[in-house]
PDB file of N, CA and C in Angstrom:
ATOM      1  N   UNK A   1      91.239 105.378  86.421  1.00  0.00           N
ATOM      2  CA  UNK A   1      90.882 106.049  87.645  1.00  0.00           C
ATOM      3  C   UNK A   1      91.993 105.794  88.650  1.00  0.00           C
ATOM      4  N   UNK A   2      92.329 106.978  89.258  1.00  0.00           N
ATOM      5  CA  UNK A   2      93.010 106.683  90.581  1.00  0.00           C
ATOM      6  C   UNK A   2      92.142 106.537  91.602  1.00  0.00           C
ATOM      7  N   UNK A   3      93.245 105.476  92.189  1.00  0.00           N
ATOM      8  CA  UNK A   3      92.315 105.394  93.957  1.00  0.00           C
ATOM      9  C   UNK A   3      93.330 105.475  94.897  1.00  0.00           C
ATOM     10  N   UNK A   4      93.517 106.335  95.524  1.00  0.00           N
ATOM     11  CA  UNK A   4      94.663 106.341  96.571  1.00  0.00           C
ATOM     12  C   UNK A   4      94.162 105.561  97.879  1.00  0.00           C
ATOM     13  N   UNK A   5      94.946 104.890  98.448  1.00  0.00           N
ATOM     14  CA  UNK A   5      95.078 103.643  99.626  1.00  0.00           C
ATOM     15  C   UNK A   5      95.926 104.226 100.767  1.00  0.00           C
ATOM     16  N   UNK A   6      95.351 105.163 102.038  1.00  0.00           N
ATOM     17  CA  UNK A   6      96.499 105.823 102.610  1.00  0.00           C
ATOM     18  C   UNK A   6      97.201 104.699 103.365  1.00  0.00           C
ATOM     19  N   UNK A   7      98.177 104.502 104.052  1.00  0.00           N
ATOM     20  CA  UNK A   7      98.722 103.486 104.825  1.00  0.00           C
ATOM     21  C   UNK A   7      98.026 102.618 105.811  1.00  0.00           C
ATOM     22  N   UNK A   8      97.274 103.330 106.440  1.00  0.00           N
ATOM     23  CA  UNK A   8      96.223 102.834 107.622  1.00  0.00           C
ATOM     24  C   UNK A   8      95.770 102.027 107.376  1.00  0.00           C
ATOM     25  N   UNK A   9      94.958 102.199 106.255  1.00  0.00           N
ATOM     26  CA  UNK A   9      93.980 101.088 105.445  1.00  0.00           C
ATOM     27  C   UNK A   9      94.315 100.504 104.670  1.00  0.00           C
ATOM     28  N   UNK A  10      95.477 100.384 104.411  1.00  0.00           N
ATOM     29  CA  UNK A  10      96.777  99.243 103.567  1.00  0.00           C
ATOM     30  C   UNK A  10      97.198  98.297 104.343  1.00  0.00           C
ATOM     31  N   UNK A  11      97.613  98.997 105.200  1.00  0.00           N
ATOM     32  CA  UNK A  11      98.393  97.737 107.092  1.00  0.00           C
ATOM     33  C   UNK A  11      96.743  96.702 107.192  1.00  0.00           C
ATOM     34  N   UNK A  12      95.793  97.662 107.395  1.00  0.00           N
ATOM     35  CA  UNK A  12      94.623  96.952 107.969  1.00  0.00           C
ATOM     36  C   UNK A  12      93.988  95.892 107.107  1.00  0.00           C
ATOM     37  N   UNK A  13      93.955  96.568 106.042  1.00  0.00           N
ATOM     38  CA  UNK A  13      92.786  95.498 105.189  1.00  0.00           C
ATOM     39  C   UNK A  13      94.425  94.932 103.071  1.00  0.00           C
ATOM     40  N   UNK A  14      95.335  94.017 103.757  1.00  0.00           N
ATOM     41  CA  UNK A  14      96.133  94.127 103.392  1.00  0.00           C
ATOM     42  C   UNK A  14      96.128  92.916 102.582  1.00  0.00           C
ATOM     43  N   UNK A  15      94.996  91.650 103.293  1.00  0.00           N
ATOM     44  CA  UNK A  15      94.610  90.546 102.659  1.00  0.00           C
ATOM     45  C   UNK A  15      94.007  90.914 101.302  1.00  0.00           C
ATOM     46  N   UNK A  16      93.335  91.878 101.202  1.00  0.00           N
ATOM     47  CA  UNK A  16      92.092  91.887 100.455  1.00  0.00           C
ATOM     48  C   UNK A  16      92.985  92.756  99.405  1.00  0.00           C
ATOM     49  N   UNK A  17      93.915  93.285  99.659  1.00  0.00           N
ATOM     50  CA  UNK A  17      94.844  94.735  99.003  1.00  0.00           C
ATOM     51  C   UNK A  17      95.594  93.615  97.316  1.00  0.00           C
ATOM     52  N   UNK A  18      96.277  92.103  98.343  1.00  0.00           N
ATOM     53  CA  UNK A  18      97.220  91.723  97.691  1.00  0.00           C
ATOM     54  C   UNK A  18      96.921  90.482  96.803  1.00  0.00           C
ATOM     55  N   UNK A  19      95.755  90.185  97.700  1.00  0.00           N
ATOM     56  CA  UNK A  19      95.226  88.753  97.289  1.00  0.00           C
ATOM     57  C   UNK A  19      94.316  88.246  96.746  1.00  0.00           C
ATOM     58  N   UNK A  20      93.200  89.711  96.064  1.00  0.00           N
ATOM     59  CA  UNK A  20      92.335  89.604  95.784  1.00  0.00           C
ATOM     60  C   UNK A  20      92.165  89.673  94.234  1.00  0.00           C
ATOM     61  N   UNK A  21      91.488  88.792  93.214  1.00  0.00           N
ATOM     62  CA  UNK A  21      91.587  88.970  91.469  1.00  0.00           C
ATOM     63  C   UNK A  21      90.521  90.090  91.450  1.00  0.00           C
ATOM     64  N   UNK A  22      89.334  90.179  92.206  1.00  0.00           N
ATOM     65  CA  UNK A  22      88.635  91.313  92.004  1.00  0.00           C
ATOM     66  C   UNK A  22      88.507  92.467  93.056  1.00  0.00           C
ATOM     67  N   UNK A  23      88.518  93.585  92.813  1.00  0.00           N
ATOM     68  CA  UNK A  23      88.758  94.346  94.695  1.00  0.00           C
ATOM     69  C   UNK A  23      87.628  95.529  94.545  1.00  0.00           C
ATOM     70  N   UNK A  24      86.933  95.656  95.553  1.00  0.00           N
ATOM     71  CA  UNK A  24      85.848  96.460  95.487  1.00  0.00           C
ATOM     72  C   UNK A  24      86.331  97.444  96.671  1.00  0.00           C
ATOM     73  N   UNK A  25      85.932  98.827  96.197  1.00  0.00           N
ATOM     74  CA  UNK A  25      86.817 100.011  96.791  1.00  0.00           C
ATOM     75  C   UNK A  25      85.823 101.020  97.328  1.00  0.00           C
ATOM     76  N   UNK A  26      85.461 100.935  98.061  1.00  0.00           N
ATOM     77  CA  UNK A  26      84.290 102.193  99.053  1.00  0.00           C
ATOM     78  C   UNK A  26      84.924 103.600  99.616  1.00  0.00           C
ATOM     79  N   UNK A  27      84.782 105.035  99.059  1.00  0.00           N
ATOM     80  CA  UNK A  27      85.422 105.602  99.650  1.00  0.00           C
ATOM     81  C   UNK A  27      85.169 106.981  98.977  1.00  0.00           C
ATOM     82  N   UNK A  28      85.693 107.998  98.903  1.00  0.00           N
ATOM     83  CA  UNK A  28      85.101 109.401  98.704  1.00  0.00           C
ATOM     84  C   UNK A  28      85.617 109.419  97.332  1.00  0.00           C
ATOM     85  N   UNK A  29      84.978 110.152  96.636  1.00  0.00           N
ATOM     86  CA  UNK A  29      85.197 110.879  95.171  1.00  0.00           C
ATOM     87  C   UNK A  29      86.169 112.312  95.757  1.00  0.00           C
ATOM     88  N   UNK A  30      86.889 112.367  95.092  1.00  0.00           N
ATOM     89  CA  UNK A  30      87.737 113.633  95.414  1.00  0.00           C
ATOM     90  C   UNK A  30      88.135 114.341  93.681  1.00  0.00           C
ATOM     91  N   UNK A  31      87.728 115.697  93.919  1.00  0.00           N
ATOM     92  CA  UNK A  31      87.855 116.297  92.466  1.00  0.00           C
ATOM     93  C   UNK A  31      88.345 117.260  92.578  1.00  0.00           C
ATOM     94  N   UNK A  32      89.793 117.859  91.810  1.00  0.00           N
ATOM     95  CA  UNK A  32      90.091 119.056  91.507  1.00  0.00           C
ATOM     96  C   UNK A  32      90.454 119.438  90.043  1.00  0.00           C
ATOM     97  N   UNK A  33      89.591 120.064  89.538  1.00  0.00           N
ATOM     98  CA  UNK A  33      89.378 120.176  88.350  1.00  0.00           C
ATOM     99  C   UNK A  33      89.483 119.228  87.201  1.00  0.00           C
ATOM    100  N   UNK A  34      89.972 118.751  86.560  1.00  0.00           N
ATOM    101  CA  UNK A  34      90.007 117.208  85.264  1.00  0.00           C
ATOM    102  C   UNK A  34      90.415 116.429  86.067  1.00  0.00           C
ATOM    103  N   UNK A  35      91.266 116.663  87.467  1.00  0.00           N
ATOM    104  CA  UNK A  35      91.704 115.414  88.437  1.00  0.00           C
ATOM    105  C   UNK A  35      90.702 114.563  89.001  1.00  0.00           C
ATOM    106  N   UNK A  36      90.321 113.354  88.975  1.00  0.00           N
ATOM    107  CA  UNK A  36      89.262 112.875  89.931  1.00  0.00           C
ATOM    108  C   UNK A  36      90.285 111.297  90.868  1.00  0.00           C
ATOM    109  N   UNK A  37      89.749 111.718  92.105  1.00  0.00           N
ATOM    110  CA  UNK A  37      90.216 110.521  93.064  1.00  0.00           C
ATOM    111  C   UNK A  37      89.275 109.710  93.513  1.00  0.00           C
ATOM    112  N   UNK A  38      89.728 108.461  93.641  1.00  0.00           N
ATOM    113  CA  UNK A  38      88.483 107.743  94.384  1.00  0.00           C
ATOM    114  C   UNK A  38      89.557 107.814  95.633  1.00  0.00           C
ATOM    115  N   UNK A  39      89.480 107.917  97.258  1.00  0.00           N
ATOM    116  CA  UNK A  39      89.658 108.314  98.487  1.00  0.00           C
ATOM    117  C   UNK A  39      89.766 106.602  98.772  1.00  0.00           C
ATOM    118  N   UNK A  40      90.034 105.713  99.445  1.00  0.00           N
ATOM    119  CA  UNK A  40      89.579 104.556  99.860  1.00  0.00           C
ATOM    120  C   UNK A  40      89.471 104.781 101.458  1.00  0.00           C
ATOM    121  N   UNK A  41      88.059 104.162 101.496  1.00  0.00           N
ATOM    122  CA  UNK A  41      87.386 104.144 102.643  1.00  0.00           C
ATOM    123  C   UNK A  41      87.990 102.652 103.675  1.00  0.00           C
ATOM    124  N   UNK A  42      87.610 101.634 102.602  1.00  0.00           N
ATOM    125  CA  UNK A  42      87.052 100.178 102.723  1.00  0.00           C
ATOM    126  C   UNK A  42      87.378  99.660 101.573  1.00  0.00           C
ATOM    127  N   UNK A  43      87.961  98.132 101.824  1.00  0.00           N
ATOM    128  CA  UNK A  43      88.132  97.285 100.721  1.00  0.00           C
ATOM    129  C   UNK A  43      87.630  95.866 100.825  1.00  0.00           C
ATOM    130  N   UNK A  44      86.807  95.408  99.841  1.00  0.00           N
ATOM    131  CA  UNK A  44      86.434  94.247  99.985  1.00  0.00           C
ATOM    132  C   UNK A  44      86.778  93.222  98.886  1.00  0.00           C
ATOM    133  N   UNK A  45      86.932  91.702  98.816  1.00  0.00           N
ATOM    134  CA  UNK A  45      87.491  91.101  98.210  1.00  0.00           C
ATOM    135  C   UNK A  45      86.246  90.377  97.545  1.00  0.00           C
ATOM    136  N   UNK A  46      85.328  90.466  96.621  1.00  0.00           N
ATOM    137  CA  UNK A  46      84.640  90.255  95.856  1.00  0.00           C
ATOM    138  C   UNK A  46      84.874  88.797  94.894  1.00  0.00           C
ATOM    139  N   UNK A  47      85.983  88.412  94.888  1.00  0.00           N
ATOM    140  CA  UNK A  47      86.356  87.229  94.416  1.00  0.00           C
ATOM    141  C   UNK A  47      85.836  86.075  93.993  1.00  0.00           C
ATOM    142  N   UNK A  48      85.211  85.587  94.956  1.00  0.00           N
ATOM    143  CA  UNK A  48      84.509  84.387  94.771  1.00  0.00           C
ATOM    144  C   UNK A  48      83.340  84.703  94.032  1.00  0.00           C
ATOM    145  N   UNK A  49      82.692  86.191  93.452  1.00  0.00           N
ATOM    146  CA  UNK A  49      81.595  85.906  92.413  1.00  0.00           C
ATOM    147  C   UNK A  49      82.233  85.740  91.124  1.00  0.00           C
ATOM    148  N   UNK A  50      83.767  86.009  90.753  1.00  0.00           N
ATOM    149  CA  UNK A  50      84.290  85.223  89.580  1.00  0.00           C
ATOM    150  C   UNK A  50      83.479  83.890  89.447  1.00  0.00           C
ATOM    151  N   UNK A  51      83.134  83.501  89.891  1.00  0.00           N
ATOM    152  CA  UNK A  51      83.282  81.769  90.074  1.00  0.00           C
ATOM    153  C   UNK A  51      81.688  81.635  89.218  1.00  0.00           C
ATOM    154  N   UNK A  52      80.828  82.518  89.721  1.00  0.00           N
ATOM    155  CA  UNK A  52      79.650  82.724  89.159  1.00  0.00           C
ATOM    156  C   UNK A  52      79.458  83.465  87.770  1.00  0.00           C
ATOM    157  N   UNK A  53      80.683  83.642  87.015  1.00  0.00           N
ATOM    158  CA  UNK A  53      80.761  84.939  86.053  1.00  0.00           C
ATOM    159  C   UNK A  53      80.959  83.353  84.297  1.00  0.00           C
ATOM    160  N   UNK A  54      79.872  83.177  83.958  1.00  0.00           N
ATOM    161  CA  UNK A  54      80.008  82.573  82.927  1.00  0.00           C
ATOM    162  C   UNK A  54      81.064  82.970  82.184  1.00  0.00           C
ATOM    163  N   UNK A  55      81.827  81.975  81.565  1.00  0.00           N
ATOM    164  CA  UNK A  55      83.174  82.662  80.094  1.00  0.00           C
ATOM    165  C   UNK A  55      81.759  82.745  78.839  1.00  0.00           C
ATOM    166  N   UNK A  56      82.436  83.793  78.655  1.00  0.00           N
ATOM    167  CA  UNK A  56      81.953  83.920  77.160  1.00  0.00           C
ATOM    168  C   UNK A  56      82.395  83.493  75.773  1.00  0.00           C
ATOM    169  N   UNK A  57      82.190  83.744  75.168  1.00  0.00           N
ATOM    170  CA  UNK A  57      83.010  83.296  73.590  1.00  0.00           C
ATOM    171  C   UNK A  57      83.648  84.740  73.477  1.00  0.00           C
ATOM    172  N   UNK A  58      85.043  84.214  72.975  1.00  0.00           N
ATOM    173  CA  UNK A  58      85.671  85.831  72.690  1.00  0.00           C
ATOM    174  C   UNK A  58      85.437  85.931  71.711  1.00  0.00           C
ATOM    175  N   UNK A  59      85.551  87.496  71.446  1.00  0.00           N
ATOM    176  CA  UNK A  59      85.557  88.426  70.388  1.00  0.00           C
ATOM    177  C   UNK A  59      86.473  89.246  69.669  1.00  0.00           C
ATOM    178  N   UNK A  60      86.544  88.563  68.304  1.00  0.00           N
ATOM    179  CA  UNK A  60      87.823  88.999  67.883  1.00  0.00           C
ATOM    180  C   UNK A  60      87.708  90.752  66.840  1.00  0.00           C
ATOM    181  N   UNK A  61      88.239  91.940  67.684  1.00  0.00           N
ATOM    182  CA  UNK A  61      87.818  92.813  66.941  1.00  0.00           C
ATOM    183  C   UNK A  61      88.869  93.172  66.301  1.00  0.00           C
ATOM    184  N   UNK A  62      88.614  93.266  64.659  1.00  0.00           N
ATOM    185  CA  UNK A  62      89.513  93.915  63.944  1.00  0.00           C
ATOM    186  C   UNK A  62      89.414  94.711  63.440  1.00  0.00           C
TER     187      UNK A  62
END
């Protein structure tokens, strides 16, 4: 998926842009034909529920 980030809201919310392992993206669906955009509204840095995210046993697919 694309998500385009116009400048405004890159300058503004720039912590959360660069520094974040998980990034949660609020913002318009934009569609022109097979193209789909996610618009960014808002960005939030979701991060710290890693911390809550049990490891699993990996899975080896062959």
């Amino acid at each position: 998926m694309q998500v385009i980030v116009w400048k405004a809201l890159r300058e503004r919310q720039r912590a959360a842009l660069t520094r974040s392992r998980l990034l949660a993206v609020y913002g318009t669906w934009q569609r022109d034909g097979e193209v789909r955009n996610l618009i960014a509204g808002h960005l939030e840095d979701p991060t710290p529920l890693l911390g809550r995210l049990a490891a699993g046993r990996s899975r080896d697919f062959h």
